[in-house]
C-alpha atoms as a PDB file:
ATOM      1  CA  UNK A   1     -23.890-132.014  21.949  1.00  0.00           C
ATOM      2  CA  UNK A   2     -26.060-130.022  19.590  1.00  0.00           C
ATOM      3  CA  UNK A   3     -24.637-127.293  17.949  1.00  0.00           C
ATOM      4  CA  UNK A   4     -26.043-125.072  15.091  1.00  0.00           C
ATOM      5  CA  UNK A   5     -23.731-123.365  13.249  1.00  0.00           C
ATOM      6  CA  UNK A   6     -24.701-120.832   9.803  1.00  0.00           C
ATOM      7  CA  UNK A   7     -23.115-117.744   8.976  1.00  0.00           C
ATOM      8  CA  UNK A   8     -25.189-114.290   9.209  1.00  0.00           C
ATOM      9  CA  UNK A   9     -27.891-115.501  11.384  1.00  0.00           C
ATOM     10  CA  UNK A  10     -30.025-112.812  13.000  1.00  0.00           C
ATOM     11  CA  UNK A  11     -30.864-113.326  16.414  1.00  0.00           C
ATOM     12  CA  UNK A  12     -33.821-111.455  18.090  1.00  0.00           C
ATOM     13  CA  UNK A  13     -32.382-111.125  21.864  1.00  0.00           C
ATOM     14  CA  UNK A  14     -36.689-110.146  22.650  1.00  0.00           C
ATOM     15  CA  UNK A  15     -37.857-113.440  23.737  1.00  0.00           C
ATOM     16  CA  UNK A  16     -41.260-114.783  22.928  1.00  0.00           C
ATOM     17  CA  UNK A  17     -43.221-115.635  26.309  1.00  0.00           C
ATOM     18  CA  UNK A  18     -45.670-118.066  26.638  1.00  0.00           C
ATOM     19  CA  UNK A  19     -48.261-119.341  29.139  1.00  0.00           C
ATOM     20  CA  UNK A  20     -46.723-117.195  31.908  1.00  0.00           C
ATOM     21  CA  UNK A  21     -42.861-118.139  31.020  1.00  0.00           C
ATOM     22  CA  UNK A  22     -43.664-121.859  31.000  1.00  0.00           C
ATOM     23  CA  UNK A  23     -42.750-121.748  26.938  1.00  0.00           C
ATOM     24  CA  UNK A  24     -39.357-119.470  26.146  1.00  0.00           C
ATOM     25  CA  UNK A  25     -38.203-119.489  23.136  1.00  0.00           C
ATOM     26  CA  UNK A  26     -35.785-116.661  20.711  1.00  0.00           C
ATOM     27  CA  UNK A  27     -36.691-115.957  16.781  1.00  0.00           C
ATOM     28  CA  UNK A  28     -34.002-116.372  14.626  1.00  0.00           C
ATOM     29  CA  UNK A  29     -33.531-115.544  10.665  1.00  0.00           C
ATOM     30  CA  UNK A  30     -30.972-117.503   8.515  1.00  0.00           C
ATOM     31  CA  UNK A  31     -28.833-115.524   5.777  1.00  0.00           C
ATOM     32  CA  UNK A  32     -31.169-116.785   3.344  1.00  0.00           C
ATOM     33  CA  UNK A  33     -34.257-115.559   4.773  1.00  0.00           C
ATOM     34  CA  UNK A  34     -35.599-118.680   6.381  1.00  0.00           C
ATOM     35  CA  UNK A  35     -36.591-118.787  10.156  1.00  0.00           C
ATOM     36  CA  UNK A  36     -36.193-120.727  13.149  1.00  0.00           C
ATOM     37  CA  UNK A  37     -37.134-120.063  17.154  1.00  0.00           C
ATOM     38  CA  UNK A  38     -34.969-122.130  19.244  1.00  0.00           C
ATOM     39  CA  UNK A  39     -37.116-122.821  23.106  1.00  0.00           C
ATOM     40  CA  UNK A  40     -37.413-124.412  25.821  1.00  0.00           C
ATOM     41  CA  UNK A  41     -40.836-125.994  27.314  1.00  0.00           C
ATOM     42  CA  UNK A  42     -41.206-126.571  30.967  1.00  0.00           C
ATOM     43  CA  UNK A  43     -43.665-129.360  32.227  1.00  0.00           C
ATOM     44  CA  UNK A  44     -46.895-128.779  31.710  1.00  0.00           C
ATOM     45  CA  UNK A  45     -49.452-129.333  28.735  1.00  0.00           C
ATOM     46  CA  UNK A  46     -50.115-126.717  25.954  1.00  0.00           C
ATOM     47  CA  UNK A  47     -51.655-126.274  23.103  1.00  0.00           C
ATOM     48  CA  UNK A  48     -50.160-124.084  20.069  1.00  0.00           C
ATOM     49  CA  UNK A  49     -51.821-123.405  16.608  1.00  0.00           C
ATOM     50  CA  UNK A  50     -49.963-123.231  13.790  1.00  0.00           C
ATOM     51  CA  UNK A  51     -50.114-120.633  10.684  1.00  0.00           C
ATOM     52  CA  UNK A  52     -47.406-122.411   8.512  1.00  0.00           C
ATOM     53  CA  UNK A  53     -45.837-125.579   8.685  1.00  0.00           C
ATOM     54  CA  UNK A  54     -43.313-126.512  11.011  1.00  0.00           C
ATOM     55  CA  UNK A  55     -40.636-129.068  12.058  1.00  0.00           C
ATOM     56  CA  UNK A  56     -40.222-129.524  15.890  1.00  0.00           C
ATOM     57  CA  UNK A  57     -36.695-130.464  16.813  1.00  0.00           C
ATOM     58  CA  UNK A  58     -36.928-131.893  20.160  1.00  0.00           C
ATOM     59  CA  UNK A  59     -32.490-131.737  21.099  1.00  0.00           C
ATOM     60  CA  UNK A  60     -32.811-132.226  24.780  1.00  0.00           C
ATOM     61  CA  UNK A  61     -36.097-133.845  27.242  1.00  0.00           C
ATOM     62  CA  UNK A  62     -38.804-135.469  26.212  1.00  0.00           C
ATOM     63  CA  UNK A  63     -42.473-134.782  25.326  1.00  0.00           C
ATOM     64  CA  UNK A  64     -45.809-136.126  24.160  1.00  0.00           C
ATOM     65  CA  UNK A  65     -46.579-134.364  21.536  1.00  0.00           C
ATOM     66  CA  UNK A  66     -50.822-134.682  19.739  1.00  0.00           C
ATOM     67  CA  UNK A  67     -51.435-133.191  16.303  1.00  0.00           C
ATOM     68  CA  UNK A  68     -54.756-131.907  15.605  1.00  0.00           C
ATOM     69  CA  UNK A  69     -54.961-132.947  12.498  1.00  0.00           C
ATOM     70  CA  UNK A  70     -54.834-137.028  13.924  1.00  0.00           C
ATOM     71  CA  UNK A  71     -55.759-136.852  18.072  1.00  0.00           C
ATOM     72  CA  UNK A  72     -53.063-139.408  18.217  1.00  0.00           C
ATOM     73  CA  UNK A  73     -50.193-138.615  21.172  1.00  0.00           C
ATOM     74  CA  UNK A  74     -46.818-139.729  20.380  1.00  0.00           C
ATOM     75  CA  UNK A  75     -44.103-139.799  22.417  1.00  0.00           C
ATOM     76  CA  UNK A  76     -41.065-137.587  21.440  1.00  0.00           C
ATOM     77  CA  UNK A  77     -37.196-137.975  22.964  1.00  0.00           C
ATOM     78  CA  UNK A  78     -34.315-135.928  22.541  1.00  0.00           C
ATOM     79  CA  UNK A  79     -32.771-136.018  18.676  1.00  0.00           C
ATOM     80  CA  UNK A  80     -36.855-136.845  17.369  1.00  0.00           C
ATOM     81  CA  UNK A  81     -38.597-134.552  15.281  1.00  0.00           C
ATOM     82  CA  UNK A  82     -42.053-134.379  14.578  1.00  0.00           C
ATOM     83  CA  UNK A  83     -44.073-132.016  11.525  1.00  0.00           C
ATOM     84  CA  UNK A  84     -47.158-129.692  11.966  1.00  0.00           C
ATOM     85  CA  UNK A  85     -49.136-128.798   9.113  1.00  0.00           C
ATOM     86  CA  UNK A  86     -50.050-125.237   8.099  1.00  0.00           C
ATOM     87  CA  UNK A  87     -53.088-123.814   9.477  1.00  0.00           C
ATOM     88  CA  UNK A  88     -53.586-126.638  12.250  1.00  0.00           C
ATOM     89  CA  UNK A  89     -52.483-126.903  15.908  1.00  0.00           C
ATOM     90  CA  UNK A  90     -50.348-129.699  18.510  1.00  0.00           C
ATOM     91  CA  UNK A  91     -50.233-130.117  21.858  1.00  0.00           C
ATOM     92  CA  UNK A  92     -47.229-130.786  24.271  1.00  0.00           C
ATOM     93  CA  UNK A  93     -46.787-132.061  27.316  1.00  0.00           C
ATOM     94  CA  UNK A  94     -43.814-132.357  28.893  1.00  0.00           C
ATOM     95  CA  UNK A  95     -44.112-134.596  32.083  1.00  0.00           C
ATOM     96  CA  UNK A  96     -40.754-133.447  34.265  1.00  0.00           C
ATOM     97  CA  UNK A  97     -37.426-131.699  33.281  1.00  0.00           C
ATOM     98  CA  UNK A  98     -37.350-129.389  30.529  1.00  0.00           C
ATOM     99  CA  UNK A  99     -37.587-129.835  26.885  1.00  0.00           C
ATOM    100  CA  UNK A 100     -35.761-127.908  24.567  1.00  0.00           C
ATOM    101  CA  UNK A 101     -36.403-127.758  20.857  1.00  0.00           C
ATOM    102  CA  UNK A 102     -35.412-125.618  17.769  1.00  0.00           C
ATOM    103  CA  UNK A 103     -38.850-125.744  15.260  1.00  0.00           C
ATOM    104  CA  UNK A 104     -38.025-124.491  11.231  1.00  0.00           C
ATOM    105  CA  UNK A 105     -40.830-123.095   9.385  1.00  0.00           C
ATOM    106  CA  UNK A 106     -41.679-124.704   6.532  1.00  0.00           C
ATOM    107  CA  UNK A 107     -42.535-123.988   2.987  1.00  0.00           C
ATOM    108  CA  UNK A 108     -46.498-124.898   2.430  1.00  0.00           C
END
């Protein structure tokens, strides 16, 4: 079981909505100012681009995941993380079930 536990965390009960509720995912801010959306990812394939640098989380499901950057697709189980750089894009598929992922924004 995953669990994340941090004192004074902000949670933003708006969720963020994409491609038509087939990406759901909740913003949250960390007492010392860092953030973190915690989501879920339906199956289908989608592409996201990426203004700073994150760390994908994948805690439940699977996905293929291709970074922009390198056009390779890896596949990505549950306790597997995988790193976007700022300023570039991925794209996930998820194939059946749901994945369900917490991505941390990174410094850089």
């Amino acid at each position: 079981m995953n669990k994340f536990l941090h004192e004074n965390v902000s949670v933003s009960a708006k969720a963020n909505v994409y491609f038509d509720g087939k990406v759901v995912s909740h913003s949250i801010t960390l007492s010392d100012g860092s953030q973190k959306t915690l989501g879920l990812i339906y199956p289908g394939s989608y592409h996201f681009n990426t203004a700073k640098a994150e760390r994908m989380e994948i805690i439940a499901g699977s996905c293929s995941v291709t970074l922009d950057q390198s056009g390779n697709t890896t596949p990505y189980n549950e306790n597997q993380a995988f790193e976007v750089s700022a300023n570039s894009g991925f794209s996930i598929q998820v194939s059946e079930g749901i994945c369900e992922y917490v991505c941390s924004f990174l410094d850089g």
